[in-house]
N, C-alpha and C. Protein backbone atom coordinates (compact mmCIF):
# COMPACT_ATOMS: atom_id res chain seq x y z
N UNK A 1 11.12 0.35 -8.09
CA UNK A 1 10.77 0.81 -6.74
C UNK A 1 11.11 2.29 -6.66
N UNK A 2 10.15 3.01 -6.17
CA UNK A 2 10.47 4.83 -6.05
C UNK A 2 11.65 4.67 -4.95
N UNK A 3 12.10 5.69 -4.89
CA UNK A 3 13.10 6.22 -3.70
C UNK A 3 13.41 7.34 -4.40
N UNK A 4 14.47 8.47 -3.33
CA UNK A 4 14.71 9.66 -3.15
C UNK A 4 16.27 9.68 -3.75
N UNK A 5 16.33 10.61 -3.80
CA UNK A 5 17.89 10.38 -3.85
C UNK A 5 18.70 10.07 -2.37
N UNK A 6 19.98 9.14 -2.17
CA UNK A 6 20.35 9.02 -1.16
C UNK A 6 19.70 8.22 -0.20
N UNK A 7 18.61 7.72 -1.07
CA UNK A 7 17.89 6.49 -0.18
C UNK A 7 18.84 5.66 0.12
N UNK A 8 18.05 4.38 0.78
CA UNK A 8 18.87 3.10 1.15
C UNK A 8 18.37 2.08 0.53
N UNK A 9 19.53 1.44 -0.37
CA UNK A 9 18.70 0.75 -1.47
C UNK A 9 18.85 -0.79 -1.03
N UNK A 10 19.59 -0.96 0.17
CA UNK A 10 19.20 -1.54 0.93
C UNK A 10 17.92 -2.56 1.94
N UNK A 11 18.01 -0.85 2.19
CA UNK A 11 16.75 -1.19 3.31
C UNK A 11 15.35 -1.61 2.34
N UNK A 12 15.70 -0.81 0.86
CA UNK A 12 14.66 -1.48 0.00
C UNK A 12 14.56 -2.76 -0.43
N UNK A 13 15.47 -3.33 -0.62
CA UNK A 13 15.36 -4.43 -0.69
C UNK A 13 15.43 -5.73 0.66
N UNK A 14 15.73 -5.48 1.77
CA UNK A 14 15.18 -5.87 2.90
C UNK A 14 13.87 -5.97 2.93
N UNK A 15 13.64 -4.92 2.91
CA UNK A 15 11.71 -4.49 3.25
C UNK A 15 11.01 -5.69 1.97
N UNK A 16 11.36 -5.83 1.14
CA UNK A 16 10.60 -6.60 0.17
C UNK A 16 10.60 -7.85 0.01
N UNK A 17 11.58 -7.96 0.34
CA UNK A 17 12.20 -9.83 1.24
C UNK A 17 11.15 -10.17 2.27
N UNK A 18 10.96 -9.31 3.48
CA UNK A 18 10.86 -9.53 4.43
C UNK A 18 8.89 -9.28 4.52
N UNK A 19 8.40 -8.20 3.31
CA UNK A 19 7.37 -8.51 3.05
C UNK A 19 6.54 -9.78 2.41
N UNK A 20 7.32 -10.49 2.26
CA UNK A 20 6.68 -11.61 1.52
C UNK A 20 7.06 -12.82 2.62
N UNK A 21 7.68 -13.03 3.50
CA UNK A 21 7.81 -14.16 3.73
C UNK A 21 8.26 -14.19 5.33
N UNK A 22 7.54 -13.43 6.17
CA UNK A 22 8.05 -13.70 7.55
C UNK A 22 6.14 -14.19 8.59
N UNK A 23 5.50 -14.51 7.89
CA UNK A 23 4.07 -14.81 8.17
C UNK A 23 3.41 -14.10 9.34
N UNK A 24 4.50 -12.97 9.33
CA UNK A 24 3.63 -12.29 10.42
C UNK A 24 3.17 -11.29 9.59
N UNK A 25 2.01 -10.87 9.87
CA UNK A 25 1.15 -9.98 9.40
C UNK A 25 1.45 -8.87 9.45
N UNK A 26 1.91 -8.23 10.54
CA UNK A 26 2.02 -6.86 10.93
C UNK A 26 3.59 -6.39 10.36
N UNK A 27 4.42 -7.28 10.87
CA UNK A 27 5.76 -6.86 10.17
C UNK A 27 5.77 -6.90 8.31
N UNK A 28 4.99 -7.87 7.98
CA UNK A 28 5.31 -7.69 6.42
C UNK A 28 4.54 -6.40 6.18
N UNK A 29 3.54 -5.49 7.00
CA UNK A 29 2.85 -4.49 6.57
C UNK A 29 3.77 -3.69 6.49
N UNK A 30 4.64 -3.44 7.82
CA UNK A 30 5.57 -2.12 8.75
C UNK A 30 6.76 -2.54 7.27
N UNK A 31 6.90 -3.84 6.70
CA UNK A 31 7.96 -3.70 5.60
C UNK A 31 7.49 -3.42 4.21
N UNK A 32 6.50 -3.73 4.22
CA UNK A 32 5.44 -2.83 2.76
C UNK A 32 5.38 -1.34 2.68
N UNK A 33 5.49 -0.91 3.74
CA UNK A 33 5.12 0.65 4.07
C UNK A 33 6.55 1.38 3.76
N UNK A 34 7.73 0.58 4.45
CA UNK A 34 8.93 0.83 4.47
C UNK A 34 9.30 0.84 3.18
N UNK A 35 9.24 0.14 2.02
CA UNK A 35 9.51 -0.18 0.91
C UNK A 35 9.10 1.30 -0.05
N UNK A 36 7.65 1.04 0.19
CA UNK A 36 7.36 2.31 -0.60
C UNK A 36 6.79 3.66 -0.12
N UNK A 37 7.70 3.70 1.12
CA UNK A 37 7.65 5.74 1.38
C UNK A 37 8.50 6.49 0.39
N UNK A 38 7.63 7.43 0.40
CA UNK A 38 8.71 8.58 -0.44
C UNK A 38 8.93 10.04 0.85
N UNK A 39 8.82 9.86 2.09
CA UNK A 39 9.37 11.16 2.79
C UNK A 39 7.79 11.94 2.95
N UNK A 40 6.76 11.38 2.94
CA UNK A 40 6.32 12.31 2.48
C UNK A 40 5.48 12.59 3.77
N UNK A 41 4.56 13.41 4.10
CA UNK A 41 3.93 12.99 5.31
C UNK A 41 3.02 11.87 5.96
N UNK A 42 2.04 11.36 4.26
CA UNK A 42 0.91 10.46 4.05
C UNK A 42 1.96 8.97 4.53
N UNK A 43 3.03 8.79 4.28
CA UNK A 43 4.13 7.89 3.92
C UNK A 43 4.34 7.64 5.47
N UNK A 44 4.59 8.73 6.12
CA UNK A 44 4.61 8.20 7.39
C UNK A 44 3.55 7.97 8.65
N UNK A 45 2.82 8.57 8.04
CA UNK A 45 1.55 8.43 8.77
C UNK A 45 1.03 7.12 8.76
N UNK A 46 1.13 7.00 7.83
CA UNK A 46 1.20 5.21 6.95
C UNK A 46 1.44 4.43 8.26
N UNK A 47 2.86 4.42 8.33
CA UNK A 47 3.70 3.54 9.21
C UNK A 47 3.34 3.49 10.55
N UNK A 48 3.03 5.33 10.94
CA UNK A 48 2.87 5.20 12.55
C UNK A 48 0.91 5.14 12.51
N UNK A 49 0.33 4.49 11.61
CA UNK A 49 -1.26 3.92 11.75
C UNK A 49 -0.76 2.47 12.15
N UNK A 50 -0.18 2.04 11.04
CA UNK A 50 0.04 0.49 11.38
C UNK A 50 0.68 0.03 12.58
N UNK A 51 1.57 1.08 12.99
CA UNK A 51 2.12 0.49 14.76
C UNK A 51 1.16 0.77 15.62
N UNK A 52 0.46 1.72 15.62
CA UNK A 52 -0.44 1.82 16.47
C UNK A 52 -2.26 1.50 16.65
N UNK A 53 -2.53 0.63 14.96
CA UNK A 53 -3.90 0.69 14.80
C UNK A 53 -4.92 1.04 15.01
N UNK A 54 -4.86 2.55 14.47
CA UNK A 54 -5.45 3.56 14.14
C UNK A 54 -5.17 4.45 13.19
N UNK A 55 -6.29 5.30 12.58
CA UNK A 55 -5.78 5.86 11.63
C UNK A 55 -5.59 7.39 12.05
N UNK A 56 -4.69 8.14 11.46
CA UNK A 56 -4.09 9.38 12.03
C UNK A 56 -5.13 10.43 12.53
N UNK A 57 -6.55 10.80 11.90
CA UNK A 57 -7.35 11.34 12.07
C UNK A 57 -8.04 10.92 13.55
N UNK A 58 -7.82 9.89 13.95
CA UNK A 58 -8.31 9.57 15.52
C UNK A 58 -7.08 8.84 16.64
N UNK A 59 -5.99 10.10 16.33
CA UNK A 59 -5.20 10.25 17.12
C UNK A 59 -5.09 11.17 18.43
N UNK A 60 -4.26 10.52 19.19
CA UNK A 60 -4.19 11.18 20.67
C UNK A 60 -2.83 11.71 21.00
N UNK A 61 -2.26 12.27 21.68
CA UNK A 61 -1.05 12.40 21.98
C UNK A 61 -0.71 11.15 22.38
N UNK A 62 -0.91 9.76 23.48
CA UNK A 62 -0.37 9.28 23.61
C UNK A 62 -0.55 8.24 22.54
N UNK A 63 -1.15 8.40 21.68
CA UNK A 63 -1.17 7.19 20.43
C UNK A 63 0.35 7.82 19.55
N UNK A 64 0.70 8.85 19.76
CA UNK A 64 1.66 9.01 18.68
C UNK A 64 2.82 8.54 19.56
N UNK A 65 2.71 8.40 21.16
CA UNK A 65 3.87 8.08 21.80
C UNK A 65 3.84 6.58 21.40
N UNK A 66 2.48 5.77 21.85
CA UNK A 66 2.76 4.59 21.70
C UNK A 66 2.71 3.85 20.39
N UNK A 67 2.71 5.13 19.36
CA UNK A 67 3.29 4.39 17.71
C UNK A 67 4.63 4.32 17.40
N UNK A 68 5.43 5.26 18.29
CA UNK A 68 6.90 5.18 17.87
C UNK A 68 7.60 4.05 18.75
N UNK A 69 7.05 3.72 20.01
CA UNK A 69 7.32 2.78 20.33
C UNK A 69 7.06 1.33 19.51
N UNK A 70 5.92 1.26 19.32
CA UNK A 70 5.30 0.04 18.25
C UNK A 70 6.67 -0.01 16.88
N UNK A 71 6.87 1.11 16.55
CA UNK A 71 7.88 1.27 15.36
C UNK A 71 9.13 0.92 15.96
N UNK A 72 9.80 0.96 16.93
CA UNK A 72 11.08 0.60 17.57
C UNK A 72 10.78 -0.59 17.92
N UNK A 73 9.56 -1.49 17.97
CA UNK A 73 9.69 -3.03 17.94
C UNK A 73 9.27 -3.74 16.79
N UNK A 74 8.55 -2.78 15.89
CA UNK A 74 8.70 -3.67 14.95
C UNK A 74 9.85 -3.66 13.70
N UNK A 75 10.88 -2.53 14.34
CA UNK A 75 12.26 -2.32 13.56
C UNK A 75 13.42 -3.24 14.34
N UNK A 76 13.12 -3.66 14.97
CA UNK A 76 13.58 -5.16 16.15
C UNK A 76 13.57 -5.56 15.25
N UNK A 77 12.34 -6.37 15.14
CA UNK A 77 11.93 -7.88 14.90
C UNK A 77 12.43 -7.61 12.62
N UNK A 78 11.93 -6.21 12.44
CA UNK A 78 12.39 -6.43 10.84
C UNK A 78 13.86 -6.92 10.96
């Protein structure tokens, strides 16, 4: 699995648990995504498409509000 230095090798292995076996669709994505960011921008863009379903290129200001929200519930429920 990539990571950075000072990652959380943790949260990596959470995320990969939790991708395979919680039958919700959307959280095993938000833990697929989690697993393999590297920091990068594409990496997070990643994450805040999937909370908000859309892809970054047909974003709004309030889609980026209501992706970080989407990301604070689906970091709940991970």
């Amino acid at each position: 699995i990539d990571g950075r230095a000072g990652d959380d090798p943790e949260l990596r292995e959470r995320a990969e648990y939790i991708s395979k076996v919680t039958g919700d669709l959307r959280l095993e994505g938000f833990a697929a995504r989690l697993r393999k960011r590297d920091g990068s921008t594409n990496s997070i863009e990643g994450i805040l498409s999937l909370a908000v379903n859309k892809p970054p290129r047909d974003w709004t200001d309030l889609d980026v509000d209501a992706a970080l929200v989407a990301v604070a519930d689906l970091s709940l429920a991970f």
